[in-house]
Protein backbone atom coordinates (compact mmCIF):
# COMPACT_ATOMS: atom_id res chain seq x y z
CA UNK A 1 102.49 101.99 189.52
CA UNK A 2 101.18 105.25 191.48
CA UNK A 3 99.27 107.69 189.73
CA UNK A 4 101.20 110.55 188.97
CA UNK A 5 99.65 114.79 190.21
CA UNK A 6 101.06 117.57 189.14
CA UNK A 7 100.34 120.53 191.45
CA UNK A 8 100.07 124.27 190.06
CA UNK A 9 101.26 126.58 193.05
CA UNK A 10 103.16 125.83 196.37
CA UNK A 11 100.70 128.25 198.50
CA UNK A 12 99.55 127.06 201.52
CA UNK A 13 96.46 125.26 200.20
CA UNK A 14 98.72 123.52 196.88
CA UNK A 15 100.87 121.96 199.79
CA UNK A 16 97.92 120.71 201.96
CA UNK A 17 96.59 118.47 198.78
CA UNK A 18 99.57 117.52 197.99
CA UNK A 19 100.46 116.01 201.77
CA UNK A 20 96.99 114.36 201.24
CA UNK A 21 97.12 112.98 197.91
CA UNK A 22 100.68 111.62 198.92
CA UNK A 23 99.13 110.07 201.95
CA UNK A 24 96.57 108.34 199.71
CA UNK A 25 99.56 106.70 197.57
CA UNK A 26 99.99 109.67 194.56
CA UNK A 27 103.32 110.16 193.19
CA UNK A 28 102.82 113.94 193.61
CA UNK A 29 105.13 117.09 192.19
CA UNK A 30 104.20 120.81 193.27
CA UNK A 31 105.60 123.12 190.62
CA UNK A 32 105.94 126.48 191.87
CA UNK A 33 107.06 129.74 190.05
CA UNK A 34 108.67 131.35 192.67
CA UNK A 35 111.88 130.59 194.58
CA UNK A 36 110.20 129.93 197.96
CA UNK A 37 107.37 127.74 198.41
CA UNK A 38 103.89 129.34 200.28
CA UNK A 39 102.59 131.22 197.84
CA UNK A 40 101.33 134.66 199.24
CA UNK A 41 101.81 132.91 203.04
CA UNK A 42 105.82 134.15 203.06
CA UNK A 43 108.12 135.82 205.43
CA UNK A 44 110.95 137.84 204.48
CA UNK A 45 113.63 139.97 205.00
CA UNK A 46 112.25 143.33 203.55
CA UNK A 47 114.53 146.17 205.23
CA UNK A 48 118.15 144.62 206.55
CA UNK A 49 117.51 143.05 210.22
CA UNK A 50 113.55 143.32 209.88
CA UNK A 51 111.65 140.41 208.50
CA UNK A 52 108.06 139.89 208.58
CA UNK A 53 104.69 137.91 206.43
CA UNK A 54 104.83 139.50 202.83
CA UNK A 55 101.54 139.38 202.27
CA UNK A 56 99.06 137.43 204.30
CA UNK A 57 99.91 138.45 208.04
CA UNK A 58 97.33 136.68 210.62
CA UNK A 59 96.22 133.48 211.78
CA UNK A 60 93.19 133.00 213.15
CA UNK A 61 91.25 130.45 210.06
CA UNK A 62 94.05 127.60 209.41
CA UNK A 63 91.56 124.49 210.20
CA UNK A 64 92.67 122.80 213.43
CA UNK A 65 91.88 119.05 211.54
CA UNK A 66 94.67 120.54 209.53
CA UNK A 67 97.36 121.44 211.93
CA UNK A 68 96.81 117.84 213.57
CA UNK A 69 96.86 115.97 210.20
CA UNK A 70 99.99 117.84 208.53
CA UNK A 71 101.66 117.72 212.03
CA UNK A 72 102.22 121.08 211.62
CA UNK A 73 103.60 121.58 215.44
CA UNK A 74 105.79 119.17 215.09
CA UNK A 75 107.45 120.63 212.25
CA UNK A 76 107.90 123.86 214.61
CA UNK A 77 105.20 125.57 213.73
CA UNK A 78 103.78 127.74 216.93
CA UNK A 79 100.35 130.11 217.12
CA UNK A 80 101.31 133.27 219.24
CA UNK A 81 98.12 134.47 220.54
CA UNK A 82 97.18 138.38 220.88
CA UNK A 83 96.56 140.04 224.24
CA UNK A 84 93.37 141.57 222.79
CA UNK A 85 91.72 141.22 219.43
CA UNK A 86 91.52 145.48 218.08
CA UNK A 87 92.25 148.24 219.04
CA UNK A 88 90.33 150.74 217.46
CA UNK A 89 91.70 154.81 218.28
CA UNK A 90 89.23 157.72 217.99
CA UNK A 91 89.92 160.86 217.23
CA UNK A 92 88.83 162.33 220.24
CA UNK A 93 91.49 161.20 222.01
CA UNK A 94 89.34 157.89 223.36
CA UNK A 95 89.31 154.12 222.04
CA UNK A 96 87.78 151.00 222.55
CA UNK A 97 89.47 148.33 222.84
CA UNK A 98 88.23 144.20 221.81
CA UNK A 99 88.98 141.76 224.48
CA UNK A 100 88.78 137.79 223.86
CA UNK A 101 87.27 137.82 227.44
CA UNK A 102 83.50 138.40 227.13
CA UNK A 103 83.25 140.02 230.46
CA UNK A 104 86.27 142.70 229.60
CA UNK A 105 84.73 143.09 226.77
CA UNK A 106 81.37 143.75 227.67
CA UNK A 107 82.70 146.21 230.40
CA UNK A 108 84.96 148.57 227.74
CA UNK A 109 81.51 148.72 225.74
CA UNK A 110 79.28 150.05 229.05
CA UNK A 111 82.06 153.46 229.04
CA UNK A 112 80.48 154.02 225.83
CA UNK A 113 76.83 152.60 225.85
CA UNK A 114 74.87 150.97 228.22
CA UNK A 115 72.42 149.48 225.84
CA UNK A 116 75.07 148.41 223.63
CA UNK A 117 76.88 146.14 226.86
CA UNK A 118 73.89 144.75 227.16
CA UNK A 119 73.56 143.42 223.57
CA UNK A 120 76.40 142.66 223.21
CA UNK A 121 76.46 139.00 224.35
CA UNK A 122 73.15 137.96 223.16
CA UNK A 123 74.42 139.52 219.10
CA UNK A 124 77.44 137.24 219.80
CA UNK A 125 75.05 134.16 221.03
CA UNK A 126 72.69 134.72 217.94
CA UNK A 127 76.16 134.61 215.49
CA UNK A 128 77.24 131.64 217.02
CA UNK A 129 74.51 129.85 215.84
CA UNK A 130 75.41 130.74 212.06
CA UNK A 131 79.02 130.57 213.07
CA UNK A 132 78.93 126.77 214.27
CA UNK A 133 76.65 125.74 210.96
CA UNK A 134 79.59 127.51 208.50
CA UNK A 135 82.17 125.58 210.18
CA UNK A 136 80.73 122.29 209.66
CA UNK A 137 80.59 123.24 206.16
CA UNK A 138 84.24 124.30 205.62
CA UNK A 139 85.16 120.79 205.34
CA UNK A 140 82.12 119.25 204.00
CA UNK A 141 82.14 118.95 199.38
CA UNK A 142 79.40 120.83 198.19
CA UNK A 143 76.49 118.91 196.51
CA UNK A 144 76.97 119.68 192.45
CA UNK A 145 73.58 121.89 191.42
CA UNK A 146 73.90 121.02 188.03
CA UNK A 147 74.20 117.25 187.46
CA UNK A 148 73.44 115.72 190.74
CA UNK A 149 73.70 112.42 191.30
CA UNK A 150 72.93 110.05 194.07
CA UNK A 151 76.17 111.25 196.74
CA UNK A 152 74.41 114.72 196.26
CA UNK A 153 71.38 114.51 197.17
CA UNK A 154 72.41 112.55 199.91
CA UNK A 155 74.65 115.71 200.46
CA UNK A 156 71.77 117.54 199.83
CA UNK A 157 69.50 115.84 202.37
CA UNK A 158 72.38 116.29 205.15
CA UNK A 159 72.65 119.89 204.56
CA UNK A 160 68.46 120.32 204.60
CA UNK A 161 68.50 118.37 208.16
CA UNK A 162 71.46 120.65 209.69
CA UNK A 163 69.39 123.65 207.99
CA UNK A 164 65.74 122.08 209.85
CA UNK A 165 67.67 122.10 213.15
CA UNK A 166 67.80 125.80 212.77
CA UNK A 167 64.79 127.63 214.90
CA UNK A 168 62.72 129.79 212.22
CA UNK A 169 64.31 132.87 213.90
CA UNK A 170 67.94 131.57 212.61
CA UNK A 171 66.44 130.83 209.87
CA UNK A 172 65.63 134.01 209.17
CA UNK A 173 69.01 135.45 210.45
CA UNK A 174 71.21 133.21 208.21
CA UNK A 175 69.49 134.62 204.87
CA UNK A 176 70.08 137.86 206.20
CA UNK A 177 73.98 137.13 206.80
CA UNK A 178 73.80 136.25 202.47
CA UNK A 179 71.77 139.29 201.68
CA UNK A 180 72.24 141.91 203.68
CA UNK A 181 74.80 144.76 204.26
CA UNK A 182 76.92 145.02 207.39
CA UNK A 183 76.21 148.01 207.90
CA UNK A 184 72.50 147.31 208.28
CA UNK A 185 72.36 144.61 210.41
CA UNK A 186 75.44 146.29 213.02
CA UNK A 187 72.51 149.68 212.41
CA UNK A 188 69.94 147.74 213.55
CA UNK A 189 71.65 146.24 216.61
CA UNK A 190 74.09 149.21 217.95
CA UNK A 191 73.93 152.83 218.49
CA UNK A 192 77.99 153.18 218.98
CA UNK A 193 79.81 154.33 215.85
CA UNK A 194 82.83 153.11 217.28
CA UNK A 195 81.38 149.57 218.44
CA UNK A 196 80.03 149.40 214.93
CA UNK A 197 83.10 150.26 213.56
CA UNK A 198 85.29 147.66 215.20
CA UNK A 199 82.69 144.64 214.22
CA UNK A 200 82.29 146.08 210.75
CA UNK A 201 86.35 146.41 209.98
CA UNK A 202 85.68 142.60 209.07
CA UNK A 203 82.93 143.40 206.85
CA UNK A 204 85.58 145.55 204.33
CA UNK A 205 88.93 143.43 204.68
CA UNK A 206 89.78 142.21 200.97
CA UNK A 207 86.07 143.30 199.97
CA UNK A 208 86.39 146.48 197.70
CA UNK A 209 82.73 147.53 198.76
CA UNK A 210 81.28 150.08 201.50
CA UNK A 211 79.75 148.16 204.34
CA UNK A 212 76.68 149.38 203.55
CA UNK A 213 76.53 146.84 200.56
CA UNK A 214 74.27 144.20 199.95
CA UNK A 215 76.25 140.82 201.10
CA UNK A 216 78.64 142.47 203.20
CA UNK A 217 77.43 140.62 205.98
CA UNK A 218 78.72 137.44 205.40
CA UNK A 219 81.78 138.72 204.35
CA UNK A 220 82.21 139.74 208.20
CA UNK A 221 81.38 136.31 209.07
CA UNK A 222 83.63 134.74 207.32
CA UNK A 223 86.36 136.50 208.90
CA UNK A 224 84.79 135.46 212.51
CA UNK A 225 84.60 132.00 211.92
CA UNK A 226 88.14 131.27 213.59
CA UNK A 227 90.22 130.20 216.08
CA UNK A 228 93.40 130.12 217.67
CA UNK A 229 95.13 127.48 219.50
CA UNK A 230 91.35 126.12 220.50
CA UNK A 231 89.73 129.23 221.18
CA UNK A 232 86.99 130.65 219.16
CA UNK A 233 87.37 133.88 217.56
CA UNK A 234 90.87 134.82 218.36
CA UNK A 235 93.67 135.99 216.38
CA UNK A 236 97.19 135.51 216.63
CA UNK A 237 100.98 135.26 214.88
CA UNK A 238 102.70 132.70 213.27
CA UNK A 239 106.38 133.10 215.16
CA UNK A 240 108.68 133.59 212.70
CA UNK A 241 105.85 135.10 210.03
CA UNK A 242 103.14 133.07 207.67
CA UNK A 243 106.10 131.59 206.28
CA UNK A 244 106.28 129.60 209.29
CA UNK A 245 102.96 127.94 208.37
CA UNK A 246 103.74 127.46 204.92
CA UNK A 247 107.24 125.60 205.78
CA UNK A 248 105.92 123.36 208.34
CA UNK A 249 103.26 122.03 205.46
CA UNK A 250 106.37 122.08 202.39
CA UNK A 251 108.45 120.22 205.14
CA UNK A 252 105.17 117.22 206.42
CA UNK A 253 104.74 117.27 202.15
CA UNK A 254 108.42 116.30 201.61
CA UNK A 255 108.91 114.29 204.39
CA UNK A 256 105.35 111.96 202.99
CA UNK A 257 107.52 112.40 199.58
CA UNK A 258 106.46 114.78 197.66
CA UNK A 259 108.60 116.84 194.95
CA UNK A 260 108.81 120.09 195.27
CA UNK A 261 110.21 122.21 192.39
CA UNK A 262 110.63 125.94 192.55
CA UNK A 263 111.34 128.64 190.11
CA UNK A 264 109.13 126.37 188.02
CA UNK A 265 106.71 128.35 186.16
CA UNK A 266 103.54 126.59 184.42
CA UNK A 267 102.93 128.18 180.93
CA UNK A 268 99.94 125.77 179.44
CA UNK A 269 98.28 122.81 181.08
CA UNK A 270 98.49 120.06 178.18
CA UNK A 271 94.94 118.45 177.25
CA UNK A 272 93.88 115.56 174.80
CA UNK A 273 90.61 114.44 173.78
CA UNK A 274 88.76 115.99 176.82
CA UNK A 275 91.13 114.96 179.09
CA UNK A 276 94.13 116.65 181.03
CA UNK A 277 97.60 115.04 180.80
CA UNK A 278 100.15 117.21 182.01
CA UNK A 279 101.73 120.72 181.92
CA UNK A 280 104.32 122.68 179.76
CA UNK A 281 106.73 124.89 181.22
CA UNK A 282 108.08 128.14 179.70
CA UNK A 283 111.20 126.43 178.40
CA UNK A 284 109.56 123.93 176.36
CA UNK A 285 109.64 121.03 178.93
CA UNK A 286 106.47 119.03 179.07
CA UNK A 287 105.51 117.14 182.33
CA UNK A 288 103.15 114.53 182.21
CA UNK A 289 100.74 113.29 184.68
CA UNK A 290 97.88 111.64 185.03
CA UNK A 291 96.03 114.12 187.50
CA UNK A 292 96.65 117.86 187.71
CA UNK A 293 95.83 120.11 189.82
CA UNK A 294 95.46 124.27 190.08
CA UNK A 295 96.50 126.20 193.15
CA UNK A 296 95.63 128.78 190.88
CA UNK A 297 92.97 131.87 191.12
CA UNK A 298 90.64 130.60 188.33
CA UNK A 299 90.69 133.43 186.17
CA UNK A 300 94.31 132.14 185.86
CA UNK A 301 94.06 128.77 184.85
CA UNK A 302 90.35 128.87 182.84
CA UNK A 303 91.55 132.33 180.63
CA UNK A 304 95.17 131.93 180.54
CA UNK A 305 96.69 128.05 181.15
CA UNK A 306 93.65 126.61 179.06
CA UNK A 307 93.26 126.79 174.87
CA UNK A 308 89.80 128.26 174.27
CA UNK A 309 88.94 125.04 172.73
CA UNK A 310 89.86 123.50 175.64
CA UNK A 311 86.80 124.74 177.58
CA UNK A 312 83.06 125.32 176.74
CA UNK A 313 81.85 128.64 175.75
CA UNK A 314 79.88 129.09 178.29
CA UNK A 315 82.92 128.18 180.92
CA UNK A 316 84.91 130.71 179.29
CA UNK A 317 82.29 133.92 179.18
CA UNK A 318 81.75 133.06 182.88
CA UNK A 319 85.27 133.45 183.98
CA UNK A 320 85.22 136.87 182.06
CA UNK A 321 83.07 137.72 184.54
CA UNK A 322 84.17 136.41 187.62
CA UNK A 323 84.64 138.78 189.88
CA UNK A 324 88.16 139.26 191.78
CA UNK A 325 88.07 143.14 193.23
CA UNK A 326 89.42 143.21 196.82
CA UNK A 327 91.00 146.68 196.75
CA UNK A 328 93.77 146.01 198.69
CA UNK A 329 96.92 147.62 199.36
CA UNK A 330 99.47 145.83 201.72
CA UNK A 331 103.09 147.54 203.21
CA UNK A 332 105.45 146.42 205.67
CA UNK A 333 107.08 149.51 207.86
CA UNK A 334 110.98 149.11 209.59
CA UNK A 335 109.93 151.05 212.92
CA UNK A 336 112.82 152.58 214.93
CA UNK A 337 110.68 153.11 217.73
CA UNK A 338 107.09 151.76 218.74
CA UNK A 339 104.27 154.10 217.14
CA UNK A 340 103.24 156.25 220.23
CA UNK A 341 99.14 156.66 219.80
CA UNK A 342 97.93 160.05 221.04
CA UNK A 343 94.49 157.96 222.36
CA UNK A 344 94.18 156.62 225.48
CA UNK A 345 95.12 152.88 226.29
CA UNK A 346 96.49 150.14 227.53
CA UNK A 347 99.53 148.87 227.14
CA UNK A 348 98.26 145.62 225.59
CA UNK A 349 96.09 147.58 222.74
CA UNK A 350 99.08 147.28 220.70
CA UNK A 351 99.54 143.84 220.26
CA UNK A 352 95.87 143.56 218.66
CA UNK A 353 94.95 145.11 215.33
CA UNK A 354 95.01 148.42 215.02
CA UNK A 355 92.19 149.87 213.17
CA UNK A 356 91.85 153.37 211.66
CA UNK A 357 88.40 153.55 210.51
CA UNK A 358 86.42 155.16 213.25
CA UNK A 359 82.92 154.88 211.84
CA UNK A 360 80.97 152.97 209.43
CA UNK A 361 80.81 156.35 207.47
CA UNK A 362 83.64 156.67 207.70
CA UNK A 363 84.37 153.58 205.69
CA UNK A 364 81.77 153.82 202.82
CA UNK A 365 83.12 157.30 202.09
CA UNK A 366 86.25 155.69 201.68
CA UNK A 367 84.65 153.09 199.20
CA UNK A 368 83.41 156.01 197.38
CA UNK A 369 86.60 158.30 197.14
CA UNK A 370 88.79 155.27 196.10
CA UNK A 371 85.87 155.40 193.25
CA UNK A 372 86.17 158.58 192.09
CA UNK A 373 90.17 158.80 192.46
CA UNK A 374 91.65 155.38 192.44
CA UNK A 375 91.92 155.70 196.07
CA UNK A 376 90.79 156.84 199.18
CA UNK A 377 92.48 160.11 200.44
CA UNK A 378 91.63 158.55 203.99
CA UNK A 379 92.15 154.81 203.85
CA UNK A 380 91.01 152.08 206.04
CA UNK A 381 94.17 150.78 207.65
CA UNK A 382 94.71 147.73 210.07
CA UNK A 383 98.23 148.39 211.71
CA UNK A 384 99.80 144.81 213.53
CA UNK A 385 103.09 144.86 215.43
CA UNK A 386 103.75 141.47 215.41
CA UNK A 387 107.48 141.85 217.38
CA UNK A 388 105.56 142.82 220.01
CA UNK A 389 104.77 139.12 220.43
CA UNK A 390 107.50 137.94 218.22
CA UNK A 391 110.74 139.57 218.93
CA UNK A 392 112.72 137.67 216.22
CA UNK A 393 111.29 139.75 213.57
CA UNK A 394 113.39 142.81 214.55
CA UNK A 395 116.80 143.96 216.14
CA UNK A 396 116.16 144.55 219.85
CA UNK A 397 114.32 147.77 220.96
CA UNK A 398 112.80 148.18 216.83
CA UNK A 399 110.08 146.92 215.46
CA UNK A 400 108.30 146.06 212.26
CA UNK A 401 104.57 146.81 211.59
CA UNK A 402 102.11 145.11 208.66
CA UNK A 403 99.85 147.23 207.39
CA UNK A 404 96.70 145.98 205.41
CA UNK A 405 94.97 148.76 203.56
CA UNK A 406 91.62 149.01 202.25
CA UNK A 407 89.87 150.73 199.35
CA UNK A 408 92.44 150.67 196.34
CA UNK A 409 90.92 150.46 193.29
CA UNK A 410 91.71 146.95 191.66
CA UNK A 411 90.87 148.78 188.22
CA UNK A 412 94.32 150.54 188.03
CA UNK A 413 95.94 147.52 186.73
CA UNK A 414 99.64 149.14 185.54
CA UNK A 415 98.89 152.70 186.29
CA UNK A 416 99.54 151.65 190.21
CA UNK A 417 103.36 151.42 189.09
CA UNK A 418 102.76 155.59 189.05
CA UNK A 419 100.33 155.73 192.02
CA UNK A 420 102.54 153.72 194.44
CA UNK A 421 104.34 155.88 196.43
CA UNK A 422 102.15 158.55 196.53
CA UNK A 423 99.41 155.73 197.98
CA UNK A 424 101.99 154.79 200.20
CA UNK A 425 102.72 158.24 201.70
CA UNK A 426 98.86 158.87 202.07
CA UNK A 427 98.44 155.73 204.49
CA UNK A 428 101.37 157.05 206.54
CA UNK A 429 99.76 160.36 206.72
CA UNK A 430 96.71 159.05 207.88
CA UNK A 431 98.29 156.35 210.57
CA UNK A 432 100.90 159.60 211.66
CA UNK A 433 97.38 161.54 212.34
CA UNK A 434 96.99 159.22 215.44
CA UNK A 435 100.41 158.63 216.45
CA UNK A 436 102.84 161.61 215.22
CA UNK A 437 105.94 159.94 215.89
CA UNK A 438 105.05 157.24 213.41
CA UNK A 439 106.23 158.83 209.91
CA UNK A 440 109.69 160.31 211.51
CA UNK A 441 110.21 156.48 212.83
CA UNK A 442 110.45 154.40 209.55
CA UNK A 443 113.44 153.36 208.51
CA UNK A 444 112.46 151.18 205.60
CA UNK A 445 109.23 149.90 203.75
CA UNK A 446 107.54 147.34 201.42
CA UNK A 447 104.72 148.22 199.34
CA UNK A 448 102.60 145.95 197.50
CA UNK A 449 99.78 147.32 195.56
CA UNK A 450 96.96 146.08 193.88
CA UNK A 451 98.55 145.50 190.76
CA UNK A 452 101.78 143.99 192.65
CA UNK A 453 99.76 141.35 194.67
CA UNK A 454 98.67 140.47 190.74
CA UNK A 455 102.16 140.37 189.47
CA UNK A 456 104.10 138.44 191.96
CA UNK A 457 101.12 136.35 193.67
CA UNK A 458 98.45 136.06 191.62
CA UNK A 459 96.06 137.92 193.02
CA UNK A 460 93.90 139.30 190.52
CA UNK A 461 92.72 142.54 191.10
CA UNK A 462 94.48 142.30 194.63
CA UNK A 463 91.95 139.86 195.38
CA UNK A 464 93.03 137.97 198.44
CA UNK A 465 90.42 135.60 198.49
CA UNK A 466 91.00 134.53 194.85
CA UNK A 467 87.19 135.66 194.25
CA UNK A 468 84.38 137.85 195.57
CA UNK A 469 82.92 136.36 198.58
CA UNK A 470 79.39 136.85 197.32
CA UNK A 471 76.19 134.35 197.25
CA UNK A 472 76.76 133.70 193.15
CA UNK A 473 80.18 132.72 194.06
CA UNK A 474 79.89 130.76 197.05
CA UNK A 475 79.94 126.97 197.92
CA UNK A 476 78.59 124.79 194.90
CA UNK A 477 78.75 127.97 192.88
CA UNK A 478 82.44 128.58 194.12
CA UNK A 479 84.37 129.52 191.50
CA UNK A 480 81.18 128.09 189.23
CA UNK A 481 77.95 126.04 188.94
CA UNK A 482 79.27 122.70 187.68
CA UNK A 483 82.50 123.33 189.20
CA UNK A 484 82.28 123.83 192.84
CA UNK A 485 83.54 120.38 193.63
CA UNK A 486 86.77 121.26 192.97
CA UNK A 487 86.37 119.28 189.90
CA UNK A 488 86.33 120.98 185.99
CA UNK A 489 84.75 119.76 182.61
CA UNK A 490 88.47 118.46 181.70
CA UNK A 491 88.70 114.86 182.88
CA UNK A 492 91.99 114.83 185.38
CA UNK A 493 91.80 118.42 186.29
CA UNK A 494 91.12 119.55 189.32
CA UNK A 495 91.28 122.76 191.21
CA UNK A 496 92.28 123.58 194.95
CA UNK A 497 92.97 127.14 195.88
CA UNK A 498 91.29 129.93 197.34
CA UNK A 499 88.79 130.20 194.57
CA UNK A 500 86.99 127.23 195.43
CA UNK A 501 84.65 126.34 198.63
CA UNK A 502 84.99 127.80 201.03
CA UNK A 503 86.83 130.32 200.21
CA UNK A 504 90.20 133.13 201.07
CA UNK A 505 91.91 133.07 203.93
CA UNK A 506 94.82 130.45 205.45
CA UNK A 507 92.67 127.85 206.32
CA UNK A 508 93.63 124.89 204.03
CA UNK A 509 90.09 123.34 203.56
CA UNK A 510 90.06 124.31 199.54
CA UNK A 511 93.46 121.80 199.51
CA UNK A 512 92.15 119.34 202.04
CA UNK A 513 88.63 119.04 200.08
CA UNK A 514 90.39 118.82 196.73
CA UNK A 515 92.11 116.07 197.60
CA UNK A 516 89.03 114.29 199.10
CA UNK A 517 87.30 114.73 195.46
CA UNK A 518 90.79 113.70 194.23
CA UNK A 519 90.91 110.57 195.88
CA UNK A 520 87.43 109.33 195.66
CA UNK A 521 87.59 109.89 191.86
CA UNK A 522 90.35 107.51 191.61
């Protein structure tokens, strides 16, 4: 008889394990609290005739071993790229645009700085180097650093030859990425705010920090290890919204058998004699099983699904401390008419990200006024208009616009149920400041603060990545030491979410590595 997994959460990276773990011969069940299955990776209809992604909005990390292995094409899903990757206005009435195409690129730099064109390729060329050695790790288990055993330090060994391949000068460059500040490192190889600017943006998303903090770095990194439709570093849509990604996997997970049951909230995770056995469900209904599995953030299942005694002392002060602080503050805008920037460009700007954060300074000031008054007075926004590339999202001639706000603070908790609005109004402001017809043409919008992306994802403190993205939370210390094979000191339970390696982001290598560990412990 097949082993029996229960799954906690239908997001995108519960429903990749699942497909696995089916494939492998589990009798699997995904329980999911809400009505919809894809977690925080949802579209819907937020303003009557306008739909678009609740809450994660881009593609650009979802592992292409993925798409191929869930067959997520074939279950409609289709990767619309972007014309160019940001658009970043000034408030001098110039921009500066970020083409895919090197050469573009390298010539929209030159109006600004010569110098800067010029190192512009070879900073790319030395990333690259980094770039390629993180995304050989996205899929690889990470050795356990606190009992080891024979598979790790053969792990171990693997990951010392890929790091010996490494000339001493990338050596050097790849502690740097863990340790130091993006702000420092784009310093030391640019002179244009703007050009610093757009490279940094990456630095800040879901990372309540200025970018002139230590570990910032790889935090940009991580959001430039990507691709789209086979080409490095792009971006692009999901037609029809995230949800569109998260479908595709529910519908490969059914179709390989699994169950999935919504509006099925998990209230305790049941435990005997060291050893997890199945769940309980608000209502009182037990559901055994002989593996289970958390799609949770881990704050969430160690602090709140677990008994105290279910867990070691130790296990339980660290996830009091684990930090989950990404200060951000999402809305989704009904447009009646395309927001008409007062800086120069072309036509094609709009269909990248639109970034209003014109300096690095610009940014850490932000950091530090969302300190002093819960949040910035001048945000960081990213603005996408996905109809542009997707008209389905909105009648014809309208639009609808995500916007992805940094610099929130997290620590609000309830009090954001008062600060809402008035949040709200203050990113319009500031987006209106570059294009003035933009406040006068919403009809309708969604706004989804801190504390909301807690309530109705999850998200703890907003956190999109399900955990700080810093070097004491990272691959075999991802969400802990001990734990960062997906594994936990309770025999049968396993985690597979953001909060393990390698981290946020709609990539489904958390779920697809789970289920490895899954498997192989069988």
């Amino acid at each position: 008889m097949a082993k029996h997994a229960v799954i906690i959460g239908a997001g995108h990276n519960g429903l990749v394990c699942a497909s696995y773990l089916a494939d492998a011969g589990l009798d699997v069940t995904v329980l999911e609290q809400q009505s919809v299955a894809g977690g925080a990776a949802v579209t819907e209809e937020f303003h009557p005739g306008f739909r678009n992604s609740v809450a994660s909005y881009t593609v650009s990390l979802l592992h292409p071993q993925i798409i191929d292995d869930l067959n997520l094409k074939r279950h409609g899903l289709e990767i619309l790229e972007r014309a160019v990757n940001n658009f970043l206005p000034l408030y001098d009435g110039s921009s500066l645009v970020s083409y895919p195409d090197p050469v573009k690129m390298q010539r929209e730099v030159s109006r600004f700085s010569t110098r800067d064109a010029e190192r512009l390729t070879p900073f790319w060329q030395e990333l690259d180097v980094i770039v390629t050695l993180v995304k050989d790790l996205m899929l690889t288990l990470p050795p356990d650093l606190d009992q080891p055993g024979l598979k790790d330090v053969w792990q171990g060994l693997k990951l010392g030859l890929q790091f010996k391949r490494l000339s001493a000068v990338d050596k050097q460059r790849l502690l740097r990425l863990f340790s130091t500040s993006a702000g420092e490192m784009l310093d030391d190889n640019f002179e244009t705010d703007a050009l610093k600017a757009l490279i940094g943006f990456d630095a800040i998303v879901g990372n309540y920090a200025s970018p002139y903090q230590s570990g910032s770095a790889y935090v940009l990194l991580h959001h430039v290890i990507g691709e789209v439709n086979g080409k490095a570093g792009r971006w692009g849509h999901a037609r029809g919204g995230m949800g569109a990604i998260t479908q595709a996997m529910a519908r490969e997970a059914e179709s390989r058998g699994v169950s999935i049951e919504l509006d099925s909230k998990v209230e305790k995770i049941l435990t005997s004699h060291g050893r997890a056995h199945g769940v309980r469900l608000p209502s009182g209904e037990t559901i055994e099983a002989d593996i289970v599995v958390s799609n949770l953030n881990p704050k969430l299942l160690f602090l709140s699904l677990l008994d105290a005694a279910d867990i070691s002392s130790a296990t339980r002060s660290h996830f009091k401390q684990y930090k989950c602080q990404s200060g951000s503050f999402r809305m989704n805008v009904a447009l009646a008419e395309l927001p008409a920037f007062t800086a120069e460009h072309p036509p094609e700007a709009l269909t990248g990200g639109i970034i209003i954060a014109p300096s690095l300074g610009y940014m850490d000031r932000a950091y530090t006024d969302a300190r002093q008054h819960g949040y910035s007075r001048q945000p960081i926004v990213e603005m996408l208009i996905p109809s542009l590339v997707d008209d389905g999202l909105a009648p014809t001639g309208q639009h609808v616009a995500s916007l992805f706000c940094q610099q929130f603070d997290p620590g609000l908790g309830p009090e954001w149920d008062l600060q809402r609005d008035a949040a709200a109004d203050t990113v319009i402001n500031i987006v209106n400041a570059f294009a003035p017809n933009f406040k006068d043409s919403i009809l309708g919008r969604q706004t989804l603060s801190p504390w909301d992306l807690e309530q109705r994802f999850g998200l703890i403190g907003g956190d999109i990545f399900h955990g700080r993205l810093t070097l004491d939370q990272l691959f075999s210390a991802r969400p802990m030491v001990g734990a960062g094979q997906y594994a936990t000191e309770i025999g049968g339970l396993y985690m597979c979410g953001s909060g393990t390696h390698p981290g946020g982001g709609v990539s489904g290598a958390p779920g697809h590595n789970a289920a490895q560990r899954i498997v192989a412990d069988l």
